[in-house]
PDB file of N, CA and C in Angstrom:
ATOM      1  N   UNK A   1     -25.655 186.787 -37.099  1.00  0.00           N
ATOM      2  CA  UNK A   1     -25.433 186.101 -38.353  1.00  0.00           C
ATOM      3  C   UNK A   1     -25.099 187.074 -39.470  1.00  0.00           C
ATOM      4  N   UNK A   2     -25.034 188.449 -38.952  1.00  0.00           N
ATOM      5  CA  UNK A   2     -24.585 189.108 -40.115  1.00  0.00           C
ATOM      6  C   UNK A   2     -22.611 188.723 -40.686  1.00  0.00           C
ATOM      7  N   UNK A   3     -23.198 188.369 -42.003  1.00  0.00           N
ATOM      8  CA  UNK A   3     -21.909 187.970 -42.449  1.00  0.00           C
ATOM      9  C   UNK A   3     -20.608 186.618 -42.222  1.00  0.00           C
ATOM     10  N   UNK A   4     -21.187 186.025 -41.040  1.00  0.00           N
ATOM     11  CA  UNK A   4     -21.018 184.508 -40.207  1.00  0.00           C
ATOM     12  C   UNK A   4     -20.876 183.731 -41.129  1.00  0.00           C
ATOM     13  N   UNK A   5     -19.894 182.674 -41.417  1.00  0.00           N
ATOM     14  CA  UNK A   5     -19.916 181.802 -41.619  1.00  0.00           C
ATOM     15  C   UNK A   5     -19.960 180.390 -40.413  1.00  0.00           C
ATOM     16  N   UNK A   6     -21.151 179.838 -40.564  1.00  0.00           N
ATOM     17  CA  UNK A   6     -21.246 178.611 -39.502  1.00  0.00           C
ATOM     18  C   UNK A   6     -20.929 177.401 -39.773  1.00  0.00           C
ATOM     19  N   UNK A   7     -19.987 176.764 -39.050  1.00  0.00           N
ATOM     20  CA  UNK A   7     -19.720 175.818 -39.616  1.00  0.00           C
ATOM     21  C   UNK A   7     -19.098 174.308 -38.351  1.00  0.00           C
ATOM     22  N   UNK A   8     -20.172 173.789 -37.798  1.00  0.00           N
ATOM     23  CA  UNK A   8     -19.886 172.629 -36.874  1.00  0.00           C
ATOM     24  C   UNK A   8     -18.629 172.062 -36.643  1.00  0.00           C
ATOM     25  N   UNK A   9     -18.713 171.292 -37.797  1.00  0.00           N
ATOM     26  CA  UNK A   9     -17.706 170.038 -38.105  1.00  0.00           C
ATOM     27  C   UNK A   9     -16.982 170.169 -38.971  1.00  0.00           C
ATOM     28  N   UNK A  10     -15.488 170.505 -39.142  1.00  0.00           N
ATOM     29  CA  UNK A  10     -15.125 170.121 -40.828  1.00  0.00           C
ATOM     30  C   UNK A  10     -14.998 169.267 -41.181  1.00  0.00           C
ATOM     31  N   UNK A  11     -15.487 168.494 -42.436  1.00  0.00           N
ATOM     32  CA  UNK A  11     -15.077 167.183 -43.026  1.00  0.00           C
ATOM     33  C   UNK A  11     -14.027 166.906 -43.994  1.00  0.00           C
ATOM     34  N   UNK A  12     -13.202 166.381 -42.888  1.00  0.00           N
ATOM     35  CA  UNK A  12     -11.368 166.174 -43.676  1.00  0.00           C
ATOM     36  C   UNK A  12     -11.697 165.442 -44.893  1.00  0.00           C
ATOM     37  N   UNK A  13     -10.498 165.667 -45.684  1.00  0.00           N
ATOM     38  CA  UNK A  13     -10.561 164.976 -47.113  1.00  0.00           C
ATOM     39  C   UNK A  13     -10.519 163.739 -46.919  1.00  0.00           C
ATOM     40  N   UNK A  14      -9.403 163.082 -45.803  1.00  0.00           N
ATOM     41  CA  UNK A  14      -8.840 161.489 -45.371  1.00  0.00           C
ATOM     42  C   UNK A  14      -9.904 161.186 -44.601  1.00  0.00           C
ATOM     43  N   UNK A  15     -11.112 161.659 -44.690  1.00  0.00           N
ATOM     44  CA  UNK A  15     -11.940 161.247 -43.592  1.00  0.00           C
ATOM     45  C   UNK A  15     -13.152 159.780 -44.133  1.00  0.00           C
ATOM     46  N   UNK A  16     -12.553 158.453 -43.562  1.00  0.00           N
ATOM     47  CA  UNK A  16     -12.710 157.490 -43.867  1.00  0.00           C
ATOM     48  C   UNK A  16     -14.125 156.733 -44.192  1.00  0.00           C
ATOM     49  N   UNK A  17     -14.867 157.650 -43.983  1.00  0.00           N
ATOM     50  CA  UNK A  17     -16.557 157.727 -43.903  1.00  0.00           C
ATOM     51  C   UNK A  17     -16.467 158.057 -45.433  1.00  0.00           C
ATOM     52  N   UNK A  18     -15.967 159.634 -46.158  1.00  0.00           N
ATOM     53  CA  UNK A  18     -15.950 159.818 -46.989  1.00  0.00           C
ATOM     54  C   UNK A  18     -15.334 158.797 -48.185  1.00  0.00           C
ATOM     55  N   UNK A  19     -14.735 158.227 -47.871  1.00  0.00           N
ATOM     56  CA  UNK A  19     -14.082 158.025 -48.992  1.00  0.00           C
ATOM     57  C   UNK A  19     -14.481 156.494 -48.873  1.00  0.00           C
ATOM     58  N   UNK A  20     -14.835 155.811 -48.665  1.00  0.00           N
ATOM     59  CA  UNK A  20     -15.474 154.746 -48.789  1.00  0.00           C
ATOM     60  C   UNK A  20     -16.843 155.066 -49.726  1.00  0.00           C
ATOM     61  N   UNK A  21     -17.535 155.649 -48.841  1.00  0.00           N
ATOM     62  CA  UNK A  21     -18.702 156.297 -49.739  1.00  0.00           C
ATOM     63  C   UNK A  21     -18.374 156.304 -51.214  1.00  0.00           C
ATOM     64  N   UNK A  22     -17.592 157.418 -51.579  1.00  0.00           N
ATOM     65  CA  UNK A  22     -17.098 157.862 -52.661  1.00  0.00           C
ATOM     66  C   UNK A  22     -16.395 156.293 -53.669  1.00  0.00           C
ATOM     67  N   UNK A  23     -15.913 155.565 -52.972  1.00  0.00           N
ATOM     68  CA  UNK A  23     -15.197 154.357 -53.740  1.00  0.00           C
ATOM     69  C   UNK A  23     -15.954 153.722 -53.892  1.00  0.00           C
ATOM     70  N   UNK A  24     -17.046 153.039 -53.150  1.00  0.00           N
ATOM     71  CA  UNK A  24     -18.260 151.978 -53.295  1.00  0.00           C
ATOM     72  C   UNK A  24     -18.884 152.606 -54.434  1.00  0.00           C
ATOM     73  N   UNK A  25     -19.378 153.653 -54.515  1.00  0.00           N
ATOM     74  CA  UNK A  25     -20.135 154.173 -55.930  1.00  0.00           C
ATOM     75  C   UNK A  25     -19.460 155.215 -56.646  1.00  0.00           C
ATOM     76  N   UNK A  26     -19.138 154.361 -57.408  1.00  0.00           N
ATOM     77  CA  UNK A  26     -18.158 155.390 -58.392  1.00  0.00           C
ATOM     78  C   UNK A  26     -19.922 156.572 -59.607  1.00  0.00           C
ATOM     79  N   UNK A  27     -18.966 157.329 -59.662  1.00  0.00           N
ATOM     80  CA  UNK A  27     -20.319 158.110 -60.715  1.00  0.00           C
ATOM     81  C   UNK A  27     -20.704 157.421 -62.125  1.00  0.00           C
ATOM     82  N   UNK A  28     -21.868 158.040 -62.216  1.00  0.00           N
ATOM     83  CA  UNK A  28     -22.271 157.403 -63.855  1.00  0.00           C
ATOM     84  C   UNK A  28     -21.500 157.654 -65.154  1.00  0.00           C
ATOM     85  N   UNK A  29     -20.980 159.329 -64.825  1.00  0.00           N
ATOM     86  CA  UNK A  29     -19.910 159.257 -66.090  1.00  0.00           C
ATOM     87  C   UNK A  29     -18.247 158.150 -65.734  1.00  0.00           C
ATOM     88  N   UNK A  30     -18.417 157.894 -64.735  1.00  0.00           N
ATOM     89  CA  UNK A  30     -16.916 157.260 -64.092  1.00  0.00           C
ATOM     90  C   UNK A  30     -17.230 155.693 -65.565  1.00  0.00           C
ATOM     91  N   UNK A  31     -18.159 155.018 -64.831  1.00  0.00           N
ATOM     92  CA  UNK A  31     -19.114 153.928 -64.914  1.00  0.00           C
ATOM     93  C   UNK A  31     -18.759 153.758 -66.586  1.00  0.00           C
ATOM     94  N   UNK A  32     -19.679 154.769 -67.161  1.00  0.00           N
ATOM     95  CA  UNK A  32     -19.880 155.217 -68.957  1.00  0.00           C
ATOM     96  C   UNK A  32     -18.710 155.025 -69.837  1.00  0.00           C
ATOM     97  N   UNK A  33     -17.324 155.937 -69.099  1.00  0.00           N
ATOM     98  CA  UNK A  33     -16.109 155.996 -69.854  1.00  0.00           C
ATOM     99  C   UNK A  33     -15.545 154.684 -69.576  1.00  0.00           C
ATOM    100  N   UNK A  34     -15.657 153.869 -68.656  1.00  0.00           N
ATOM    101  CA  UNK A  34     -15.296 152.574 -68.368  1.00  0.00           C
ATOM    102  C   UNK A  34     -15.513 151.240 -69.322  1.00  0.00           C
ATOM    103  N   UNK A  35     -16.870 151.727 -69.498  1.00  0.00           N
ATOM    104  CA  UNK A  35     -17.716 150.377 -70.108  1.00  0.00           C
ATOM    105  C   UNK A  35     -16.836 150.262 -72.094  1.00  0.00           C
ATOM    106  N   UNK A  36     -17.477 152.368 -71.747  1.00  0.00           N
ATOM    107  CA  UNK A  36     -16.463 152.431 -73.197  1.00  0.00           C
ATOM    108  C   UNK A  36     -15.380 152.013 -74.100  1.00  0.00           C
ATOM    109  N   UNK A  37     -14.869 151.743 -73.260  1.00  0.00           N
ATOM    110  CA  UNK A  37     -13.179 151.436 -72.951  1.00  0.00           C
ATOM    111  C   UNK A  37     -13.297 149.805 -73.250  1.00  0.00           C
ATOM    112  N   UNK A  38     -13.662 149.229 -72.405  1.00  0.00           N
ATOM    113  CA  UNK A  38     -14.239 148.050 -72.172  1.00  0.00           C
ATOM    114  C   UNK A  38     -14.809 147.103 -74.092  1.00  0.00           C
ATOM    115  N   UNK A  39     -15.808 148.356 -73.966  1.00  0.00           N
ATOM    116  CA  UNK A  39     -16.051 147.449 -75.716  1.00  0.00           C
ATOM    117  C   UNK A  39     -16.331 148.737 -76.778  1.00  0.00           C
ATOM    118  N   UNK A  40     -15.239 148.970 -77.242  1.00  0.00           N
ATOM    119  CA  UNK A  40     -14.966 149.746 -78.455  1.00  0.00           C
ATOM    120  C   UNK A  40     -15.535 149.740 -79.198  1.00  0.00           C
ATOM    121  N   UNK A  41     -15.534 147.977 -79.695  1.00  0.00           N
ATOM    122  CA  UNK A  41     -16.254 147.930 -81.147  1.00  0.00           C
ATOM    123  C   UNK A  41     -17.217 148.199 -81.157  1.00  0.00           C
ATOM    124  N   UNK A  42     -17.980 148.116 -80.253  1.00  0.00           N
ATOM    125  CA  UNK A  42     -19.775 148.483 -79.910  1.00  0.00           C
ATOM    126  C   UNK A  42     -19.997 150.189 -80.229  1.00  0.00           C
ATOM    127  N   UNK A  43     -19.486 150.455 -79.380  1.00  0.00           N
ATOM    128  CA  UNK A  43     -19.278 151.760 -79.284  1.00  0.00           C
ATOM    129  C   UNK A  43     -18.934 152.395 -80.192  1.00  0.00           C
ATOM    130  N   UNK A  44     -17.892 152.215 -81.244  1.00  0.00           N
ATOM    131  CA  UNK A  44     -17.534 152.747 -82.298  1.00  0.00           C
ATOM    132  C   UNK A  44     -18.575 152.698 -83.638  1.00  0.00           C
ATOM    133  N   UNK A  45     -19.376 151.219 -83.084  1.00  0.00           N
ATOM    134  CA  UNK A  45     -20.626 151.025 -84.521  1.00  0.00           C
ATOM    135  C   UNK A  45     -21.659 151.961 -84.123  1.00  0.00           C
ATOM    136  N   UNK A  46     -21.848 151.765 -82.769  1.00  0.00           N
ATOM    137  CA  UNK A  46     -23.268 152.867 -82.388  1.00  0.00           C
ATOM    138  C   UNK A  46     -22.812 154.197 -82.358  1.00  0.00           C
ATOM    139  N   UNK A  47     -21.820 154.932 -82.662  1.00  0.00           N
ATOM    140  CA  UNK A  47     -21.266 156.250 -82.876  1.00  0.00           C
ATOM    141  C   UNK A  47     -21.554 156.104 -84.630  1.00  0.00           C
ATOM    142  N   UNK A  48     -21.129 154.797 -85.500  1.00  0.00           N
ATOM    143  CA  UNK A  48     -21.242 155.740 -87.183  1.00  0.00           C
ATOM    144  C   UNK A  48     -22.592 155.231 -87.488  1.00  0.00           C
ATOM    145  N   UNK A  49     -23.623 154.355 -86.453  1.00  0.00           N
ATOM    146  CA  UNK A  49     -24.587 154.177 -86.986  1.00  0.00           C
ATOM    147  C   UNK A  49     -25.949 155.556 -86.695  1.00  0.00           C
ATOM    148  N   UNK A  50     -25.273 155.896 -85.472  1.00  0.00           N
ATOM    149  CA  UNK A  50     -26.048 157.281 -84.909  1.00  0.00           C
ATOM    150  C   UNK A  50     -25.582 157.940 -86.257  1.00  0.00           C
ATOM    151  N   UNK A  51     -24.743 158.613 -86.492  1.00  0.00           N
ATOM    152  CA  UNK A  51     -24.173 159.370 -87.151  1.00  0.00           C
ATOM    153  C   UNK A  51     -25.008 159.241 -88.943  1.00  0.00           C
ATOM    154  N   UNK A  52     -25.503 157.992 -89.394  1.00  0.00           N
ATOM    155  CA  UNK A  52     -25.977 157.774 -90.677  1.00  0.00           C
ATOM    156  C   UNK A  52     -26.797 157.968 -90.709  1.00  0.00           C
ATOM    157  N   UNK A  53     -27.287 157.887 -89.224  1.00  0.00           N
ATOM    158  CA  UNK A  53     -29.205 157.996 -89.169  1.00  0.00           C
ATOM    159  C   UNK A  53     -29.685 159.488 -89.497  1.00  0.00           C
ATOM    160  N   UNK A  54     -28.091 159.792 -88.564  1.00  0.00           N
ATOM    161  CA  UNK A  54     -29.361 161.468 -88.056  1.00  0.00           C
ATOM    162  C   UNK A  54     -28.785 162.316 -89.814  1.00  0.00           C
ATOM    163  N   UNK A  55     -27.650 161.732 -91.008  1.00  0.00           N
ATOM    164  CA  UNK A  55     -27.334 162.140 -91.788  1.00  0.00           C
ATOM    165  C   UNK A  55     -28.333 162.358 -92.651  1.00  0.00           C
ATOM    166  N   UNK A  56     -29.041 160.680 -92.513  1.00  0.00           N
ATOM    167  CA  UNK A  56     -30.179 160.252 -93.400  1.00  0.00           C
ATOM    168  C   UNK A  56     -31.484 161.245 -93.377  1.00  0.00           C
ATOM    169  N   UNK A  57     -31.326 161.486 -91.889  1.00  0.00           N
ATOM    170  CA  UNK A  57     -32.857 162.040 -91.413  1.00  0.00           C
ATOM    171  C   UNK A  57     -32.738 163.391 -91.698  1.00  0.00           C
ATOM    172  N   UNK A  58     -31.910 164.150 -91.721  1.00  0.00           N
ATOM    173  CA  UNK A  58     -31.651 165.542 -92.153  1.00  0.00           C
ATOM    174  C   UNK A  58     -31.936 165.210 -93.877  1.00  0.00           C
ATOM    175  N   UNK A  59     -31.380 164.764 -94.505  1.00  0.00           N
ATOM    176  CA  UNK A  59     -31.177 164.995 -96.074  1.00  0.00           C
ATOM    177  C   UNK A  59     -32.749 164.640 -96.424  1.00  0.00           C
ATOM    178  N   UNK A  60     -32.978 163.344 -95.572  1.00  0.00           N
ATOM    179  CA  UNK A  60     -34.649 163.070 -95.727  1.00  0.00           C
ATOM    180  C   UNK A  60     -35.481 164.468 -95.579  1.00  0.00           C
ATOM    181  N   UNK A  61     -35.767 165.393 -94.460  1.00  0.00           N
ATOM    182  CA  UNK A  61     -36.192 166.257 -94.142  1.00  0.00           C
ATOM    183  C   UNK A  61     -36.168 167.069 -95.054  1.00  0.00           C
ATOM    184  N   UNK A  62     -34.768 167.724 -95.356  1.00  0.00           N
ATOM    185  CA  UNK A  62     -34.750 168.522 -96.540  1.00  0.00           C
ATOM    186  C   UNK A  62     -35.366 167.875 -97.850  1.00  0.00           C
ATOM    187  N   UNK A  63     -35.028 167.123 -98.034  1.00  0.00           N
ATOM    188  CA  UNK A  63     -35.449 166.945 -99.898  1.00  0.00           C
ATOM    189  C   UNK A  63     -37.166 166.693 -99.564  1.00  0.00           C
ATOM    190  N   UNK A  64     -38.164 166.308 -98.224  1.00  0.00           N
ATOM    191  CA  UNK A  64     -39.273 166.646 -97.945  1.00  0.00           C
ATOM    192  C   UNK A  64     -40.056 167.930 -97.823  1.00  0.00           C
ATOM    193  N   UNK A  65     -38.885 168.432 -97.595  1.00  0.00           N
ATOM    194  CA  UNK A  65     -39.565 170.440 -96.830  1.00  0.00           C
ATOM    195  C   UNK A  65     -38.646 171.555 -98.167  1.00  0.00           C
ATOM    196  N   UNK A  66     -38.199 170.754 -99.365  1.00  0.00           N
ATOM    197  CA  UNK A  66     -37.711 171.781-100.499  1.00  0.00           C
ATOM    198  C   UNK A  66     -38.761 172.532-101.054  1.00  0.00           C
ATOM    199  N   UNK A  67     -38.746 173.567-101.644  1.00  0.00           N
ATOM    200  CA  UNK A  67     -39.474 174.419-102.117  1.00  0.00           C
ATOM    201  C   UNK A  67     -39.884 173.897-103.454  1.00  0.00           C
TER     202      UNK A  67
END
């Protein structure tokens, strides 16, 4: 085994086991950018409403922790 690479079986790319697998469950980011897509408007409010909070919560913080 010095330096050996072992290797049984290769598993072809077209290999029909694989790729079923792979198509039945698509990934979570696959899934995420999908849904995205899907409903914008949602997505676009919970992006400037995140965005006001964490604005709020910083300026809050500071004008709490000023000297």
């Amino acid at each position: 085994m010095s330096g050996e690479l072992l290797m049984t079986e290769p598993v072809s790319a077209t290999d029909p086991a694989v790729e079923t697998a792979t198509e039945a469950q698509p990934s979570y980011v696959k899934l995420a950018m999908r849904n995205m897509v899907k409903k914008k408007g949602i997505s676009l409010k919970h992006f400037f409403l995140t965005t006001a909070a964490l604005l709020a919560f910083f300026v809050g913080i500071s004008y709490l922790t000023r000297p």
